[in-house]
Every structure is written in C-alpha cells, then in structure tokens.
Protein backbone atom coordinates (compact mmCIF):
# COMPACT_ATOMS: atom_id res chain seq x y z
CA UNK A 1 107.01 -107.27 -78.96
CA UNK A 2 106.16 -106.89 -82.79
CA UNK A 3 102.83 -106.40 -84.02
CA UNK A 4 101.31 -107.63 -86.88
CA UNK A 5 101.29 -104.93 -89.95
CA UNK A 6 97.44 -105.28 -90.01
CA UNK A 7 94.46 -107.48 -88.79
CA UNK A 8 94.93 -110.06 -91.70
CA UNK A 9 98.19 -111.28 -90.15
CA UNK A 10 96.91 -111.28 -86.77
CA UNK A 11 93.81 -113.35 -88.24
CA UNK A 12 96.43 -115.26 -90.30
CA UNK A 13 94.36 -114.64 -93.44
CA UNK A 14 96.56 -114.65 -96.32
CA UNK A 15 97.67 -110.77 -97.67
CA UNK A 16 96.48 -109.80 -101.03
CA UNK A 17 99.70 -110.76 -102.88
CA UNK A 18 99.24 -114.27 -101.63
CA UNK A 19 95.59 -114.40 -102.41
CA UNK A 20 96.12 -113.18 -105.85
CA UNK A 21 98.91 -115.49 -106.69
CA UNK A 22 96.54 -118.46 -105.43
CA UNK A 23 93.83 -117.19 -107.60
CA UNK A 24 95.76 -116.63 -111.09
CA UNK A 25 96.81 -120.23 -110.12
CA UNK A 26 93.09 -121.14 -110.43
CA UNK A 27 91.79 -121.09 -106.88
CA UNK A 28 88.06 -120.39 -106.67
CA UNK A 29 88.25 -119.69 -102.77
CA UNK A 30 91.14 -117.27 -102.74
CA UNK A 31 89.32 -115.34 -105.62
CA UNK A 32 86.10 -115.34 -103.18
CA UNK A 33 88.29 -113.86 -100.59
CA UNK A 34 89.82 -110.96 -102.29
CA UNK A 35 86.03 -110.17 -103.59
CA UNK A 36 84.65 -110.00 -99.81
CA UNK A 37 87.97 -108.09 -98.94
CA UNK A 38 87.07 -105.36 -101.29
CA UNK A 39 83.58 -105.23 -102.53
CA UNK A 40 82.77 -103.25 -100.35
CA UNK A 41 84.97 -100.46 -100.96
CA UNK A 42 84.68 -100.45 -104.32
CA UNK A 43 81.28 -100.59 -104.92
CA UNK A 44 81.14 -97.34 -102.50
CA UNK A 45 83.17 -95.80 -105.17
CA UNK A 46 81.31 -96.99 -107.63
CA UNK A 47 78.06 -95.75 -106.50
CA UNK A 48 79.31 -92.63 -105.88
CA UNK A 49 80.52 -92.28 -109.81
CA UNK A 50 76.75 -93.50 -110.82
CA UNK A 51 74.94 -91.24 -109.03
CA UNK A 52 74.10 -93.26 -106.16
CA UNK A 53 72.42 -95.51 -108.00
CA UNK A 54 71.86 -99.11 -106.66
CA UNK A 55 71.50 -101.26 -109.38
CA UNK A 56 73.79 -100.08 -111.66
CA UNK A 57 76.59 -99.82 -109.35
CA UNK A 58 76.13 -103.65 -108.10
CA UNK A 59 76.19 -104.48 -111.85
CA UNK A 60 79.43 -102.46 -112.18
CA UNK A 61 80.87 -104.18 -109.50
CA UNK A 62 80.22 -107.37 -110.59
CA UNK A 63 81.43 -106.49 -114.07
CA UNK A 64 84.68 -105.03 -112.58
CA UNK A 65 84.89 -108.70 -110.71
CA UNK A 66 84.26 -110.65 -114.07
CA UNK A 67 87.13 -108.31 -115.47
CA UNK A 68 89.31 -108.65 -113.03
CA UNK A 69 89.29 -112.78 -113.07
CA UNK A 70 89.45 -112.44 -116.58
CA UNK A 71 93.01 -110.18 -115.88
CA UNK A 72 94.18 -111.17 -112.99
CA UNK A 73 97.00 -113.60 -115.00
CA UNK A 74 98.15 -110.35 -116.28
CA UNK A 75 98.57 -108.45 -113.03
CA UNK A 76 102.08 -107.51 -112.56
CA UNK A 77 102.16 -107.07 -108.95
CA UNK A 78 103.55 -103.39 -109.53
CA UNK A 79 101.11 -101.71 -107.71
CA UNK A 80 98.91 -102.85 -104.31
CA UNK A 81 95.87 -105.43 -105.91
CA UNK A 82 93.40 -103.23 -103.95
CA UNK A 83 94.73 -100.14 -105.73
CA UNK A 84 94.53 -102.35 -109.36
CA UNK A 85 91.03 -103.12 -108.42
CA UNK A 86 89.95 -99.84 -107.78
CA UNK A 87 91.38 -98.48 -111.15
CA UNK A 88 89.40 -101.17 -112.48
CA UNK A 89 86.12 -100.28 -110.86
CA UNK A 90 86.56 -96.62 -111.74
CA UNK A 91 87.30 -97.96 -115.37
CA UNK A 92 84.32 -99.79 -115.31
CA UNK A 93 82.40 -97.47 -113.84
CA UNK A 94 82.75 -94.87 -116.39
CA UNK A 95 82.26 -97.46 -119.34
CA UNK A 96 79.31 -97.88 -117.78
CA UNK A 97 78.51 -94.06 -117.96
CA UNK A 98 79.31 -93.81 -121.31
CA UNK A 99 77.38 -96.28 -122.53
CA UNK A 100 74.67 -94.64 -121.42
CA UNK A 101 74.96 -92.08 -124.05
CA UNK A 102 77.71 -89.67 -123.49
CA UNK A 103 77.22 -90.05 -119.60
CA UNK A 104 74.09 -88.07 -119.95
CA UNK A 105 71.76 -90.61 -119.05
CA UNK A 106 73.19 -91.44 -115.26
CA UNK A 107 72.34 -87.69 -114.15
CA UNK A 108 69.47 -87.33 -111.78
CA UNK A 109 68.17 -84.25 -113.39
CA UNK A 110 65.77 -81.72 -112.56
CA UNK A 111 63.27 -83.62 -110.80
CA UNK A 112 65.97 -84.94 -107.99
CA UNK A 113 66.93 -80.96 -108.18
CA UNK A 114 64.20 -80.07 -107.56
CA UNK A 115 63.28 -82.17 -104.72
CA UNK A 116 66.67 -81.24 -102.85
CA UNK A 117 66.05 -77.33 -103.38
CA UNK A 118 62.33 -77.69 -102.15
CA UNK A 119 63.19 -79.76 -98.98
CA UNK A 120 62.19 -77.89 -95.81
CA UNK A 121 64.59 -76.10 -94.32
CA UNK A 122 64.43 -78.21 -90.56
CA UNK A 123 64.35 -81.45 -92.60
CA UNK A 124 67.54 -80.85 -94.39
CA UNK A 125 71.12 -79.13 -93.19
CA UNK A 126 73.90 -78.17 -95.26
CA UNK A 127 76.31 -80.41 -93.29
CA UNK A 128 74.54 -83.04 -93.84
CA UNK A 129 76.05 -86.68 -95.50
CA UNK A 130 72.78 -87.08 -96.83
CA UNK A 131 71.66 -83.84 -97.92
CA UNK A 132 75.94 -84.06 -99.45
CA UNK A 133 75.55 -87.55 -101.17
CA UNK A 134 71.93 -86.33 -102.88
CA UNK A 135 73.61 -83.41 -104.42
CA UNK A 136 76.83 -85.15 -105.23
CA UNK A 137 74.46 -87.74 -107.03
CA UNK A 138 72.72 -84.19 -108.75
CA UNK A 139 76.30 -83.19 -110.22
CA UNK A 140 77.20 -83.57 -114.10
CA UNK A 141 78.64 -87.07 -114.67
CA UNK A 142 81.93 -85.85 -115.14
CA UNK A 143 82.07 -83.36 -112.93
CA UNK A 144 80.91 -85.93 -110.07
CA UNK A 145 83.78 -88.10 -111.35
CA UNK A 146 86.48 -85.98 -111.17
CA UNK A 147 85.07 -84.74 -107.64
CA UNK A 148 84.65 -88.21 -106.14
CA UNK A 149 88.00 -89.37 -107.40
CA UNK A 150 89.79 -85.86 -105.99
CA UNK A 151 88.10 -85.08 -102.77
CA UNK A 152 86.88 -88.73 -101.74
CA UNK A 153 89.08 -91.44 -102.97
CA UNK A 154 92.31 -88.78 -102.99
CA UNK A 155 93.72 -89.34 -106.54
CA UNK A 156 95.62 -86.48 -108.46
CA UNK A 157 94.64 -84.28 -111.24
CA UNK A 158 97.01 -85.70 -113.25
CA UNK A 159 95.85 -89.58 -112.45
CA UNK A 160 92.06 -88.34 -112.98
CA UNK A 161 92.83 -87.02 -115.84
CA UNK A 162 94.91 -89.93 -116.93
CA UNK A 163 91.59 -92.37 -116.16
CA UNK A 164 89.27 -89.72 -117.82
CA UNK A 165 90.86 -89.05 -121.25
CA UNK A 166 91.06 -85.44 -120.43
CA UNK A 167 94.27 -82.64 -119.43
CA UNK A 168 94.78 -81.74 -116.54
CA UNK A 169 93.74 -78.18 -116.49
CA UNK A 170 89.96 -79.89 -117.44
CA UNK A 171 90.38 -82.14 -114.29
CA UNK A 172 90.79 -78.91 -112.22
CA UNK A 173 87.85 -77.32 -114.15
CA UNK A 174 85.57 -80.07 -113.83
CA UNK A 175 86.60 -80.05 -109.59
CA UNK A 176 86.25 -76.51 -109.61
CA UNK A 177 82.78 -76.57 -111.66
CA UNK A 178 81.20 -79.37 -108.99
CA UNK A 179 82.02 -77.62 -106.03
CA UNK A 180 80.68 -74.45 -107.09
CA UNK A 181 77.29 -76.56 -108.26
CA UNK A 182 77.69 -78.26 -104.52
CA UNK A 183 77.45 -75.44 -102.62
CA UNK A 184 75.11 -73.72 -104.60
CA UNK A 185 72.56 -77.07 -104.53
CA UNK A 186 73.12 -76.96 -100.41
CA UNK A 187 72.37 -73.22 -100.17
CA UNK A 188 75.57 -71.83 -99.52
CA UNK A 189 76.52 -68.36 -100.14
CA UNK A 190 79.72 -67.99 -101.74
C-alpha cells in the first residue's frame, strides 16, 4: 500500500505547484488557498524579524501577499513556492526594518531591557520560550535577523548573507554577537 507524500494528497487539496499555476492563471480561490497554507508560517518568521511586534508583522505579511500576487507570473517554479514565499517575507520584512530608519527604530530598547533583567527570579526561567522570544525581540535588528534566519528558520551564512547585503564572515559575527547578548539578557554565565 502507498501512502500519500503528505496530508494535501490524502485531503485531495491541490499541491502548491498546482495552486500556483491556477493562480498566475487568475484564480482568486487558489490564491486564497496558498495564503491560508502559509500565513501562518510566515508571519511567525516575520514577527520574529520585527521584534515580536504584532502590527507590523501582520502588515508585512500582507505586503509580502500583495507582492507576491503582483510576482507570482514571474515565478519560475525553480525552487518550492513555500520556500519563494518565505524569501519574500524575509525580504519584506527587512524593507520594513529599514524603513524605519536604519533598522533602529524596530528595537525594543532599554525599557523592554529593563523589564526582562528586573523580572523576579521565580517568575521568569532561563529555559523559558517566553523569557527566549522577549530577549530575542531585545536583540539589535540585525543581529536578531541573522539569528532567526540561522538558528530558527535553518538558512546558511552564505544565504543570510546573500538576503542581508552583507559577507559572510559579518553573518557569523552578527550570530555570534546575538547569542552572546542572549545569554547574557537570560542570566547565563558564560
């Protein structure tokens, strides 16, 4: 007995390839699915490259949505349309930064700092995905790039630092330069 490849064919819900082909042919409803599809992964991502900040990551992801109608006639079918998507997002994502002048204006600065370091010892553990997303949210725009892209969605150094306008040796800096600022933000000693 075969089984399907994944729960779309067992659904019978078109695969991504099909979907896209249906929307670049102008189909609304095929275009609706591949947005429910991934939305939600990629406005994780994106949140995570804002700082964990609501509003401006739902307005990245819709922009990244608008953008990718607008490009999907272009879309080659040379890499997986989740994988195009997420470039896109990230893309997006750090347009967004940068318009905010130099990326300076998504940090959370002292005052979320502050709060983290001053949070009572029983209310907060080091472990913790909370306690980890607030600092992530804490780190230098870049730096939080570069980690979220390396240590959560798995890319390279040399794709970051493809998508970032920056060599390679500064993707490893910028990784190296948020972890140390991680642990050090959730007290550990190293």
């Amino acid at each position: 007995m075969t089984l399907p490849a994944n729960e779309n064919d067992r659904a019978g819900v078109p695969d991504d390839a099909t979907l896209a082909r249906e929307a670049m042919a102008g189909s609304v409803q095929a275009y609706e699915r591949i947005y429910r599809r991934h939305a939600p992964r990629l406005y994780a991502v994106i949140w995570r490259i804002c700082g964990r900040h609501a509003a401006r990551a739902e307005d990245v992801l819709q922009d990244t949505f608008v953008k990718a109608w607008r490009a999907l006639p272009g879309f080659r079918f040379d890499s997986a349309l989740g994988t195009w998507l997420q470039r896109l997002a990230v893309n997006t994502a750090l347009m967004e930064l940068r318009a905010r002048g130099a990326m300076a204006d998504c940090e959370s600065g002292d005052h979320d700092l502050e709060a983290l370091a001053g949070a009572d010892e029983s209310a907060r553990c080091a472990g913790t995905g909370l306690d980890l997303e607030r600092a992530v949210a804490t780190l230098p725009p870049r730096a939080r790039a570069v980690l979220v892209l390396h240590d959560i969605e798995g890319w390279k150094h040399h794709e970051i630092a493809e998508e970032l306008g920056m060599a390679v040796g500064s993707s490893k800096a910028q990784l190296h330069r948020a972890r140390g600022l991680l642990r050090k933000r959730l007290g550990e000693s190293r």
